[in-house]
C-alpha atoms as a PDB file:
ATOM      1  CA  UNK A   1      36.159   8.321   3.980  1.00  0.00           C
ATOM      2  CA  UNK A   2      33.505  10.826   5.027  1.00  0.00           C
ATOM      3  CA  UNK A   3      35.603  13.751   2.618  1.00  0.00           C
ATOM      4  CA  UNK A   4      35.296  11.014  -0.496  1.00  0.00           C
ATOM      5  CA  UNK A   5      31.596  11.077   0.466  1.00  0.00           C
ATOM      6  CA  UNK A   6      31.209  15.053   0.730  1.00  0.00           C
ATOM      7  CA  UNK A   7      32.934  14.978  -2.591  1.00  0.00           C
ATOM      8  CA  UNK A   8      30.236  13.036  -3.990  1.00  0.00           C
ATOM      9  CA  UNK A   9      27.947  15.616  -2.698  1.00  0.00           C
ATOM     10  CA  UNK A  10      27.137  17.740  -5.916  1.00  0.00           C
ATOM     11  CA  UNK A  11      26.569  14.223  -8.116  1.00  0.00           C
ATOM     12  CA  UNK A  12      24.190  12.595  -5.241  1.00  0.00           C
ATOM     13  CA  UNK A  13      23.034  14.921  -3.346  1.00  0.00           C
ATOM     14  CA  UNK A  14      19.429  13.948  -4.244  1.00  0.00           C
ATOM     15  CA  UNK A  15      20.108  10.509  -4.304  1.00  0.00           C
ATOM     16  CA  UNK A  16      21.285  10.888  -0.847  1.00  0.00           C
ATOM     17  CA  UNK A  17      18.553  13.246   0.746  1.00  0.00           C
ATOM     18  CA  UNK A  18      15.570  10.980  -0.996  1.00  0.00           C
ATOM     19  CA  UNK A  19      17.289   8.104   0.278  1.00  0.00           C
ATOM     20  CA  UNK A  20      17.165   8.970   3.571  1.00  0.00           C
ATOM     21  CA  UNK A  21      13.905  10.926   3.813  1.00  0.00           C
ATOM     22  CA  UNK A  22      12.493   7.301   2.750  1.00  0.00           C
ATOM     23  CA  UNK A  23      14.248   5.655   5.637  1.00  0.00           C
ATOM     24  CA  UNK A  24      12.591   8.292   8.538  1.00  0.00           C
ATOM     25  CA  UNK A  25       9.101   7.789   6.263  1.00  0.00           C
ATOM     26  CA  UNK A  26       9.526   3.989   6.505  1.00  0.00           C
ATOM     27  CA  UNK A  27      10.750   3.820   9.989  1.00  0.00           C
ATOM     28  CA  UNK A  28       7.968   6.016  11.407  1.00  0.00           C
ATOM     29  CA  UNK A  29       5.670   4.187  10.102  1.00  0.00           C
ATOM     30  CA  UNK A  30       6.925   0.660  10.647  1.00  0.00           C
ATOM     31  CA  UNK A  31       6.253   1.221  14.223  1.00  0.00           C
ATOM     32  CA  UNK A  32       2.711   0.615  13.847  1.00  0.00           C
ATOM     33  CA  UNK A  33       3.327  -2.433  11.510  1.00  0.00           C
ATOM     34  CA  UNK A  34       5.910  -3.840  14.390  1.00  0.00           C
ATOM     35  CA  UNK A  35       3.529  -3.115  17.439  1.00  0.00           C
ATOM     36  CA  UNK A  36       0.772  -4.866  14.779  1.00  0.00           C
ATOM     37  CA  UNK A  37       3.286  -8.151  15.240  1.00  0.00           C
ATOM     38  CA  UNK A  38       2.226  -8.221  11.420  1.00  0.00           C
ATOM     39  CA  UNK A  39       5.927  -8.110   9.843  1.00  0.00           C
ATOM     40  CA  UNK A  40       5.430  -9.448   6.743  1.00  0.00           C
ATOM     41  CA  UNK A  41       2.771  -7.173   5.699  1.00  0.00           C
ATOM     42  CA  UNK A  42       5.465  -5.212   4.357  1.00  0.00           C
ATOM     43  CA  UNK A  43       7.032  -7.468   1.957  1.00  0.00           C
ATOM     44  CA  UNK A  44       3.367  -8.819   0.450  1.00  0.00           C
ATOM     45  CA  UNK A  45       2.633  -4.861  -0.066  1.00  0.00           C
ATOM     46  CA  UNK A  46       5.683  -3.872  -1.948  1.00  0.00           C
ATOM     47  CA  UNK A  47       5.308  -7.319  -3.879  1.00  0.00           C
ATOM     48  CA  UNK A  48       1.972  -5.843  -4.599  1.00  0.00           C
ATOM     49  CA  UNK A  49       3.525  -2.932  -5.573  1.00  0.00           C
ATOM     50  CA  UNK A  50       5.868  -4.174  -7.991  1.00  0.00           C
ATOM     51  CA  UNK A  51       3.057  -6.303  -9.363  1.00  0.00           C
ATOM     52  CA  UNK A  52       1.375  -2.749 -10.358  1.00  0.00           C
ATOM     53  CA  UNK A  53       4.234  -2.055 -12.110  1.00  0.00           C
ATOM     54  CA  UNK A  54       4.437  -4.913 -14.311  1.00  0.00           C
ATOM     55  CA  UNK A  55       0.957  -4.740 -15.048  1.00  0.00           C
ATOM     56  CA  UNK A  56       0.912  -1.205 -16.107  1.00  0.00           C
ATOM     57  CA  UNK A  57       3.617  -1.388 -18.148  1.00  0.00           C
ATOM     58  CA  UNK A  58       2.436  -4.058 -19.566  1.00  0.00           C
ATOM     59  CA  UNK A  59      -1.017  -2.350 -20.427  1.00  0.00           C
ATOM     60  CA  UNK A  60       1.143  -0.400 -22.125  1.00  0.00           C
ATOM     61  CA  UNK A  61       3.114  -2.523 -24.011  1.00  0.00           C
ATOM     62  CA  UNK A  62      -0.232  -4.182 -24.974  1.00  0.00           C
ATOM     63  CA  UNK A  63      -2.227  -0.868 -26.264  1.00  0.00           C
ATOM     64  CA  UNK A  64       1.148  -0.344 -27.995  1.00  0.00           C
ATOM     65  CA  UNK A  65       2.067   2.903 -26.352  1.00  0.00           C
ATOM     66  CA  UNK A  66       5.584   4.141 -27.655  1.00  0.00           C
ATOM     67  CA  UNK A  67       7.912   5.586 -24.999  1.00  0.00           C
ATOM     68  CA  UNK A  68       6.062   8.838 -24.748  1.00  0.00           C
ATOM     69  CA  UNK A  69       2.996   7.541 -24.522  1.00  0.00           C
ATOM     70  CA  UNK A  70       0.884   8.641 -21.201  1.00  0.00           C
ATOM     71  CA  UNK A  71      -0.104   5.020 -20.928  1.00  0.00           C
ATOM     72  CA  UNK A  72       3.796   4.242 -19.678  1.00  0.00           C
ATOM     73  CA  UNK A  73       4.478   7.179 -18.607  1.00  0.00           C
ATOM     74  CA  UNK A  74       6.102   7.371 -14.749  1.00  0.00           C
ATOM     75  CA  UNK A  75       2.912   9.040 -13.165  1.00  0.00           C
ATOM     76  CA  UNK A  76       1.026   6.544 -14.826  1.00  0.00           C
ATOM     77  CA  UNK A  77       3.562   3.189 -13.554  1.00  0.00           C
ATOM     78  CA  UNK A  78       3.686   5.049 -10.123  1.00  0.00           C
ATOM     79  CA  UNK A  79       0.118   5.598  -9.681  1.00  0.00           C
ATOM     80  CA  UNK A  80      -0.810   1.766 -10.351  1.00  0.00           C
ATOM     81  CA  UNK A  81       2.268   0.957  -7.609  1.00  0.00           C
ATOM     82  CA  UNK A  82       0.082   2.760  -5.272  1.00  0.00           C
ATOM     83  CA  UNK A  83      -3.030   1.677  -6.019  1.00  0.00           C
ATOM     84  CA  UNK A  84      -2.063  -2.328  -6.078  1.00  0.00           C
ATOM     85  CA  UNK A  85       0.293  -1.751  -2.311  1.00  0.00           C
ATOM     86  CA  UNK A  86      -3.038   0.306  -1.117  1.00  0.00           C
ATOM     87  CA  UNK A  87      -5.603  -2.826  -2.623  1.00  0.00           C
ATOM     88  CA  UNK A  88      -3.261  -5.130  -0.578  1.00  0.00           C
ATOM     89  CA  UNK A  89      -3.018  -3.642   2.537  1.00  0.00           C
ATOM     90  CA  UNK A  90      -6.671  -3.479   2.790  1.00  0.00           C
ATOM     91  CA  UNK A  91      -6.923  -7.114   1.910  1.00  0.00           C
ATOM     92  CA  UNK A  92      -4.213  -8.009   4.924  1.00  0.00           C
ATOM     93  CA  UNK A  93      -5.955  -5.753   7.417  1.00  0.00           C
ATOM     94  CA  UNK A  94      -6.795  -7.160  10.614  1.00  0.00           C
ATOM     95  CA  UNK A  95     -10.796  -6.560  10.354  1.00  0.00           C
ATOM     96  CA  UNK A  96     -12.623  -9.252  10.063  1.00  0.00           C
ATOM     97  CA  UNK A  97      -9.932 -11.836   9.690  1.00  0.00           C
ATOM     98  CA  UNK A  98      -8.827 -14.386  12.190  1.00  0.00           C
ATOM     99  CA  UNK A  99      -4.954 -14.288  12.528  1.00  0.00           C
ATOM    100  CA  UNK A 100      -4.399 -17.913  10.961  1.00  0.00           C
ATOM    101  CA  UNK A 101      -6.624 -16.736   8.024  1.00  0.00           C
ATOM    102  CA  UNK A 102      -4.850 -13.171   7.802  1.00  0.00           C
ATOM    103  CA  UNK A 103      -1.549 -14.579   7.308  1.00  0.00           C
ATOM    104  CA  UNK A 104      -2.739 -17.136   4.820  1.00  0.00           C
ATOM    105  CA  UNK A 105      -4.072 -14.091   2.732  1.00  0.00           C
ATOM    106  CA  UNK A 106      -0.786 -11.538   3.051  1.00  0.00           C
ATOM    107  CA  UNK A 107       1.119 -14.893   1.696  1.00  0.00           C
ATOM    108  CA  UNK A 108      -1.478 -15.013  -1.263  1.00  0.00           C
ATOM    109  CA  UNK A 109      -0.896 -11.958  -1.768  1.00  0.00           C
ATOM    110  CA  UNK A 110       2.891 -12.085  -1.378  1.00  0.00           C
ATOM    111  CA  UNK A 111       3.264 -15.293  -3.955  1.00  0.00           C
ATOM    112  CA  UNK A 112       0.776 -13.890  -6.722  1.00  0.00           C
ATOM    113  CA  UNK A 113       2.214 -10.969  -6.633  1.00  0.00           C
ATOM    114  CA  UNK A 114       5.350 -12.010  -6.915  1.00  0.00           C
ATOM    115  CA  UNK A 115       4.756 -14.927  -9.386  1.00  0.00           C
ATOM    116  CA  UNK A 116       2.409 -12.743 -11.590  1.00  0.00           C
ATOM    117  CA  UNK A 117       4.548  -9.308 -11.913  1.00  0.00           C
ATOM    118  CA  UNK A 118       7.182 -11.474 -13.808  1.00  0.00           C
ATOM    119  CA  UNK A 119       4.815 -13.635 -16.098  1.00  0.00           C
ATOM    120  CA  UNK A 120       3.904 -10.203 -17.044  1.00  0.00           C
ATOM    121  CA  UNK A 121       7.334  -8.681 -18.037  1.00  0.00           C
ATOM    122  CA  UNK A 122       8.775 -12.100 -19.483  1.00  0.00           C
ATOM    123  CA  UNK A 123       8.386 -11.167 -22.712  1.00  0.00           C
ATOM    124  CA  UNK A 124       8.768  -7.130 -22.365  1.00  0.00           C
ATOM    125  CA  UNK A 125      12.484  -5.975 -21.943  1.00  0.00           C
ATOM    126  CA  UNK A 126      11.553  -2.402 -20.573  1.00  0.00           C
ATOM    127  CA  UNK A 127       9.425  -4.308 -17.687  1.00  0.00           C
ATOM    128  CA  UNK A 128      11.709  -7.029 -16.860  1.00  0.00           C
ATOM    129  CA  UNK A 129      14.334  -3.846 -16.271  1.00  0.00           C
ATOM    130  CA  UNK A 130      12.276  -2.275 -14.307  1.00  0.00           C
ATOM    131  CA  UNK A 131      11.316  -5.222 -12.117  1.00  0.00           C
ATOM    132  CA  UNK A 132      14.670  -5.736 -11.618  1.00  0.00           C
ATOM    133  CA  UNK A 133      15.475  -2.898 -10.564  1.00  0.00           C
ATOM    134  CA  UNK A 134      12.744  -2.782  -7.996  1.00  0.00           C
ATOM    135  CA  UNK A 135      14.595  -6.241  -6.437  1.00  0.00           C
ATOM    136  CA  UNK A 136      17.688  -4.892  -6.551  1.00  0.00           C
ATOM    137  CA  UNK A 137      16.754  -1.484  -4.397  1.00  0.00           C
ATOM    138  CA  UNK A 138      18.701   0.343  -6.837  1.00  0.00           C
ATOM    139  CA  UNK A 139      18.146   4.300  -5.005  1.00  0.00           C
ATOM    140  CA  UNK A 140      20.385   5.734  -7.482  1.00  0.00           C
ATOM    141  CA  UNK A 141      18.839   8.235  -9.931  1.00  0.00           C
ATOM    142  CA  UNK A 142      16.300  10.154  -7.490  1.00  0.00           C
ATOM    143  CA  UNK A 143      15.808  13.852  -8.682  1.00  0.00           C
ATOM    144  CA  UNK A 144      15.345  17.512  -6.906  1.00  0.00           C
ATOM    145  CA  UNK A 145      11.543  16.803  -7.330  1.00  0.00           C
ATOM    146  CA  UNK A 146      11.995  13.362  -5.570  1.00  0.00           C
ATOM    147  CA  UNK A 147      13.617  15.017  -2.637  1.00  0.00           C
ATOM    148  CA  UNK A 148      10.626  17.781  -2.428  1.00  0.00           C
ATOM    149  CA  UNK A 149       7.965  15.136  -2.794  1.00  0.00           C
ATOM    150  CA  UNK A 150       9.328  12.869   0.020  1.00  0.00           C
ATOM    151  CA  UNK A 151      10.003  16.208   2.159  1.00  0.00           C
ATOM    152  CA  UNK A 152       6.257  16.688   1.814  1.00  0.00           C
ATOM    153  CA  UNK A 153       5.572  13.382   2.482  1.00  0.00           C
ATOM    154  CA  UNK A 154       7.704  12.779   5.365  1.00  0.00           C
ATOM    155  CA  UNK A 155       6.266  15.826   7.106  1.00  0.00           C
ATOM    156  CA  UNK A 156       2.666  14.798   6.856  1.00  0.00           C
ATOM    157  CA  UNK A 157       3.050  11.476   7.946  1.00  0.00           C
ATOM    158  CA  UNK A 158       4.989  12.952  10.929  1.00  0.00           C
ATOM    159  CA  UNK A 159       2.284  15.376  11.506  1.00  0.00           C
ATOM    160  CA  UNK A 160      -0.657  12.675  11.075  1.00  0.00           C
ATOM    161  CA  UNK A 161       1.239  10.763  13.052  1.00  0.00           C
ATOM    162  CA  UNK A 162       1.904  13.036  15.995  1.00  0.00           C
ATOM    163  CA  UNK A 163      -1.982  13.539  15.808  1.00  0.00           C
ATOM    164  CA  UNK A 164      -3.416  10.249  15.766  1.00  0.00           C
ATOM    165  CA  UNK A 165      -0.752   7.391  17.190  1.00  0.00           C
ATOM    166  CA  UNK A 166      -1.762   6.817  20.617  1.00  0.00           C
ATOM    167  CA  UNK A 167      -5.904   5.796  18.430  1.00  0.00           C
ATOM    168  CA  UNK A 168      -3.936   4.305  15.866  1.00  0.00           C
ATOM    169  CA  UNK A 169      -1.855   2.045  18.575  1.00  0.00           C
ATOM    170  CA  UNK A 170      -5.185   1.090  20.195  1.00  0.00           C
ATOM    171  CA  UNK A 171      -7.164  -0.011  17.177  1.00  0.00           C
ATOM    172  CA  UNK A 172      -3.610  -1.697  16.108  1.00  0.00           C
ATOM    173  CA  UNK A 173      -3.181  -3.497  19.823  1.00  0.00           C
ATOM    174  CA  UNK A 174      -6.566  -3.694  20.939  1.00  0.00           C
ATOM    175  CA  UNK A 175      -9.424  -3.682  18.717  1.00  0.00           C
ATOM    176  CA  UNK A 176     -12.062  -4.651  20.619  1.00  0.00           C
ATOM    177  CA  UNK A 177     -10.850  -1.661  23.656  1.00  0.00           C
ATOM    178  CA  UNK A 178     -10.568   0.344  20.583  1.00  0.00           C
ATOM    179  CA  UNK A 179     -14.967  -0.079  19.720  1.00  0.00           C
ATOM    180  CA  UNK A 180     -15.486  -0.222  23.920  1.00  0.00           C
ATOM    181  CA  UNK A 181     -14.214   3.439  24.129  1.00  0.00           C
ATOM    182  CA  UNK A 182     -16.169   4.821  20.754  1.00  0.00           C
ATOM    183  CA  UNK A 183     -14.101   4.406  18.044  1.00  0.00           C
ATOM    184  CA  UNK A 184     -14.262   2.796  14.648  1.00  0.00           C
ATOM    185  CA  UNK A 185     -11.639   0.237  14.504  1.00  0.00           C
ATOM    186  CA  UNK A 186     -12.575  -0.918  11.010  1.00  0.00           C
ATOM    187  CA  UNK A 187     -12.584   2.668   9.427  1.00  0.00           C
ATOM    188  CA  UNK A 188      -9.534   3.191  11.467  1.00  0.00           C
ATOM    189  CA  UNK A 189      -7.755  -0.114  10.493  1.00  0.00           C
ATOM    190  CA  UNK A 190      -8.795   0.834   6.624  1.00  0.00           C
ATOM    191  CA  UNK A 191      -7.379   4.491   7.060  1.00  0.00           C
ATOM    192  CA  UNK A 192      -4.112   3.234   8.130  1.00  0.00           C
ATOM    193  CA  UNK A 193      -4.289   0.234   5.411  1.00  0.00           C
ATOM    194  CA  UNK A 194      -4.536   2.689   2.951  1.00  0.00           C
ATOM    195  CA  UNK A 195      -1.757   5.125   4.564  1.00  0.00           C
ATOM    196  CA  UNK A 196       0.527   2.076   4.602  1.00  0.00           C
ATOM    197  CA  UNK A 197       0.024   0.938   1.251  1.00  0.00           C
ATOM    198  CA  UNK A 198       0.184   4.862  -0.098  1.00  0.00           C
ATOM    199  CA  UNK A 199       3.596   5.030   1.592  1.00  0.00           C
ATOM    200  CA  UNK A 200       5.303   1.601   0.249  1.00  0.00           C
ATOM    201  CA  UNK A 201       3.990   2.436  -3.473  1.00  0.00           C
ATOM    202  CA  UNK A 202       5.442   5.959  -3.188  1.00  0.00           C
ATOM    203  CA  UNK A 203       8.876   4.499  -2.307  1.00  0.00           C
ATOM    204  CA  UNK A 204       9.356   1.676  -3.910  1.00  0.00           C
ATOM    205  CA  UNK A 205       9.526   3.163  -7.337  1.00  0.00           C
ATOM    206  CA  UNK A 206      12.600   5.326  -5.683  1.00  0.00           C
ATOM    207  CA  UNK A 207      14.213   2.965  -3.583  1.00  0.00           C
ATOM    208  CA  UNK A 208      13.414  -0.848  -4.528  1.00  0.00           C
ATOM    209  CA  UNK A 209      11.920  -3.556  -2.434  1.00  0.00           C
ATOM    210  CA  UNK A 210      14.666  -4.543   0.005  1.00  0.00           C
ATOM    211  CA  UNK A 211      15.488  -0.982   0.567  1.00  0.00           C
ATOM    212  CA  UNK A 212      11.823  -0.396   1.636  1.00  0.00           C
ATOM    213  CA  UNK A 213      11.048  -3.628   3.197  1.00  0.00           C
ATOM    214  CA  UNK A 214      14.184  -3.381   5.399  1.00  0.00           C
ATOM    215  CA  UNK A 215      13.797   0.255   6.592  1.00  0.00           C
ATOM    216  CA  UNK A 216       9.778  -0.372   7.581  1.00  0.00           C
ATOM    217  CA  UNK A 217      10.532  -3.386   9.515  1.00  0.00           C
ATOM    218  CA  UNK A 218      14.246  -2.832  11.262  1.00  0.00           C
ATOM    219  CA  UNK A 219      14.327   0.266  12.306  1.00  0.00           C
ATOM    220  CA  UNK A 220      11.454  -0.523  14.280  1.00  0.00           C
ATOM    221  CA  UNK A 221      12.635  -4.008  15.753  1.00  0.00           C
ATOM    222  CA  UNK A 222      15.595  -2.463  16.642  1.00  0.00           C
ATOM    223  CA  UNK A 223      13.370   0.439  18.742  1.00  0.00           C
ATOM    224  CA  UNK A 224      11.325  -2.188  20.097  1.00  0.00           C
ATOM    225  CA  UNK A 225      14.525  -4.313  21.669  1.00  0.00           C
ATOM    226  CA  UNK A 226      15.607  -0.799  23.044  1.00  0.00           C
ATOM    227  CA  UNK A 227      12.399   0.694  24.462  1.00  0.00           C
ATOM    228  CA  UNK A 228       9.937  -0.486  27.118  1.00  0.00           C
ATOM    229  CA  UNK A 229       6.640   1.172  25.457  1.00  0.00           C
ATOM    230  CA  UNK A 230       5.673   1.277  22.388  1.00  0.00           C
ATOM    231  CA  UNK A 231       5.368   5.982  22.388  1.00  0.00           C
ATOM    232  CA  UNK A 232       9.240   6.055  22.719  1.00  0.00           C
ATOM    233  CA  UNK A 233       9.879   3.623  19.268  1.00  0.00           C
ATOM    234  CA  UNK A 234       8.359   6.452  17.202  1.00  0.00           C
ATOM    235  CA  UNK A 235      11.435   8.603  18.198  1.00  0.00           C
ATOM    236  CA  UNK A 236      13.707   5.998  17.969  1.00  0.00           C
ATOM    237  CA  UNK A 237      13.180   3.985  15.112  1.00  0.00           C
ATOM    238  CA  UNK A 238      13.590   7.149  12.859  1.00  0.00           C
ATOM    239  CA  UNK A 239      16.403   7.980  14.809  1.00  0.00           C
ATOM    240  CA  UNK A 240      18.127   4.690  14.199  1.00  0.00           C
ATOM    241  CA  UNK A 241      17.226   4.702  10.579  1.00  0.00           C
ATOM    242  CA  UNK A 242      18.532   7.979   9.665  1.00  0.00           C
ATOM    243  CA  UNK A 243      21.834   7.330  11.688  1.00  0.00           C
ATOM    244  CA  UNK A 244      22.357   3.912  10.059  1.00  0.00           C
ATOM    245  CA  UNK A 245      21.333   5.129   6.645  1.00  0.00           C
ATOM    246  CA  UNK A 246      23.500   7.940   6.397  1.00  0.00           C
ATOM    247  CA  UNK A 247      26.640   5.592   7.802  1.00  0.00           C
ATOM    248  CA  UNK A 248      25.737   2.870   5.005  1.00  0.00           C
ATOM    249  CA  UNK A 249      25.814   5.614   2.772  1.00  0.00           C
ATOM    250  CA  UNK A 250      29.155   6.593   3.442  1.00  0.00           C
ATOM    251  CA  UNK A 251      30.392   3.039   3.317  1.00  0.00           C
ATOM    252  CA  UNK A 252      28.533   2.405   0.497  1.00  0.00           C
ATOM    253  CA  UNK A 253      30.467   4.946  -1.588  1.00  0.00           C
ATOM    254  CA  UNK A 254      33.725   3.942  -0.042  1.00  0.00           C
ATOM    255  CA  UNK A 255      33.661   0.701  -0.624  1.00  0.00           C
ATOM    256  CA  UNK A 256      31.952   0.785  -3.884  1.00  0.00           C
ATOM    257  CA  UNK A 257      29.364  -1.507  -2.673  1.00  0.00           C
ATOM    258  CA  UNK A 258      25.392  -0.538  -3.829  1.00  0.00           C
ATOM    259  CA  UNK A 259      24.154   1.511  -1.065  1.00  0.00           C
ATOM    260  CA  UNK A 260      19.967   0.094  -0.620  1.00  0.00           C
ATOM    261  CA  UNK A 261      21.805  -3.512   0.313  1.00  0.00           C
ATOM    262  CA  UNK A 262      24.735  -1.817   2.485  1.00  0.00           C
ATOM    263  CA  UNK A 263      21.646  -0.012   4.532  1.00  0.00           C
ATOM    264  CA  UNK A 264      20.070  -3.001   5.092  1.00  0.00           C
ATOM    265  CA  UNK A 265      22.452  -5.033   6.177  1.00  0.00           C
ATOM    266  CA  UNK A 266      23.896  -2.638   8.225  1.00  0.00           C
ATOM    267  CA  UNK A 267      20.601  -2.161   9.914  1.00  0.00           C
ATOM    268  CA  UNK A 268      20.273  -6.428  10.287  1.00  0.00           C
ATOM    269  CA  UNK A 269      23.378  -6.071  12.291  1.00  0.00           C
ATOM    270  CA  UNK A 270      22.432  -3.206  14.534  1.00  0.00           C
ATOM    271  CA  UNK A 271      19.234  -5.170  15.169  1.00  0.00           C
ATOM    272  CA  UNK A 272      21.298  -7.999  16.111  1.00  0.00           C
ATOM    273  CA  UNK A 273      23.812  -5.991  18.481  1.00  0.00           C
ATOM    274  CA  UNK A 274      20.973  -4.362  20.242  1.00  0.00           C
ATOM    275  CA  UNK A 275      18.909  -7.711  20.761  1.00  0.00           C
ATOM    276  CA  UNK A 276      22.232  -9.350  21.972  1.00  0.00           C
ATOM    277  CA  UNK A 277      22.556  -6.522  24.538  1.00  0.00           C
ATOM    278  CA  UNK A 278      19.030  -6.748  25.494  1.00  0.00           C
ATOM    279  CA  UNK A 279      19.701 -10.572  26.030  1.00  0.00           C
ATOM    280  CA  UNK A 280      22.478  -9.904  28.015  1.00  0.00           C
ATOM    281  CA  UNK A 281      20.781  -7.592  30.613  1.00  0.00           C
ATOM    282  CA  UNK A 282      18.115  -9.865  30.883  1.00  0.00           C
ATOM    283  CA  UNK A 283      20.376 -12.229  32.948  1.00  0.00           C
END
């Protein structure tokens, strides 16, 4: 199995590497989102995502851009995916909204995004195969550049995150201790907002909604059923992602099975292994 896999090597090596460079950037990050108890954040941003995707294309299709047109070209589609995921994570931040009212707008967001990126593509062939390939988590097709890019951006977010978690944690856990010792916690809670939402519209575009949605959330649900504090999950969730990743990977191209929906699932059952352990030394 794992020699069909190195075989494989030379055709998907980049497809492999970005793959799993968006797993440890995802997993890292979904630490905060998981101590946040704000889950579902994820899945209204990528929505959001995807809905700047389908709208840029569409421009495009509109302003009747041909195929080399820098209206649909992929810097173009990519940069409205981040700029829609960024708009709604600041919408969903905590500041200023009660819970009850902050989970009434991150569905909003969810449903219109979702309901509005495919009235947009309906008629367009091009954007109804790209949405669907953004709900499929197709991570086939990543390039040498891809795998520099989400080198770079794995290492900052590492570094940024090594800097600032244990603020970051407070504001996320404790807003109000957050302002009592002298911080900001709504430019704080709009930094990370906007560090969120740069980090699901980067990856989507590579890796698909269920492939991002799944590694920001699991990874870190599975850390939290493991750990006792919240400082150890940002060593294990990555940890757990990459290990899981790279084993889905390998089944994935055994099995001929698409390799974004093998990760996930895999990771679904290692989340509910470890939380059946964790029951079981509770009693």
């Amino acid at each position: 199995m794992i020699e069909e896999f190195l075989s494989t090597w030379s055709l998907f090596s980049s497809t492999y590497l970005a793959g799993w460079l968006v797993a440890f950037i995802l997993a890292v990050t979904g630490v905060l989102v998981v101590a946040e108890d704000h889950v579902f954040i994820g899945a209204a941003v990528a929505q959001a995502s995807a809905f700047g995707v389908a709208l840029a294309l569409s421009i495009g299709v509109w302003a009747g851009a041909g195929t080399d047109d820098p209206l649909r070209s992929s810097a173009v589609v990519s940069g409205a995916a981040v700029v829609f995921s960024i708009a709604a994570a600041l919408m969903t931040a905590r500041t200023n909204l009660r819970r009850e009212s902050r989970e009434a707008v991150t569905g909003w967001v969810f449903l219109a995004s979702a309901s509005g990126s495919i009235l947009l593509v309906s008629r367009n062939p091009r954007g109804t195969e790209e949405i669907q390939h953004l709900m499929s988590s197709s991570i086939l097709g990543a390039t040498p550049t891809d795998v520099w890019f989400f080198s770079i951006l794995a290492g900052a977010t590492a570094v940024l995150l090594a800097l600032t978690h244990r603020r970051l944690l407070l504001v996320v856990i404790d807003p109000p201790m957050a302002a009592a010792v002298g911080m900001r916690p709504a430019l704080w809670s709009a930094g990370w907002s906007c560090w969120l939402g740069l980090v699901i519209g980067l990856s989507i575009r590579s890796s698909g909604m269920l492939y991002v949605f799944g590694c920001l959330v699991l990874p870190a649900m599975i850390a939290k059923t493991l750990c006792r504090e919240v400082i150890p999950m940002f060593l294990v969730a990555p940890a757990v992602a990459l290990a899981t990743t790279v084993a889905a990977f390998v089944l994935a191209n055994y099995y001929d099975f698409p390799p974004g929906q093998m990760a996930v699932s895999l990771l679904a059952i290692v989340y509910l292994c470890a939380a059946l352990v964790r029951k079981v030394r509770a009693r």
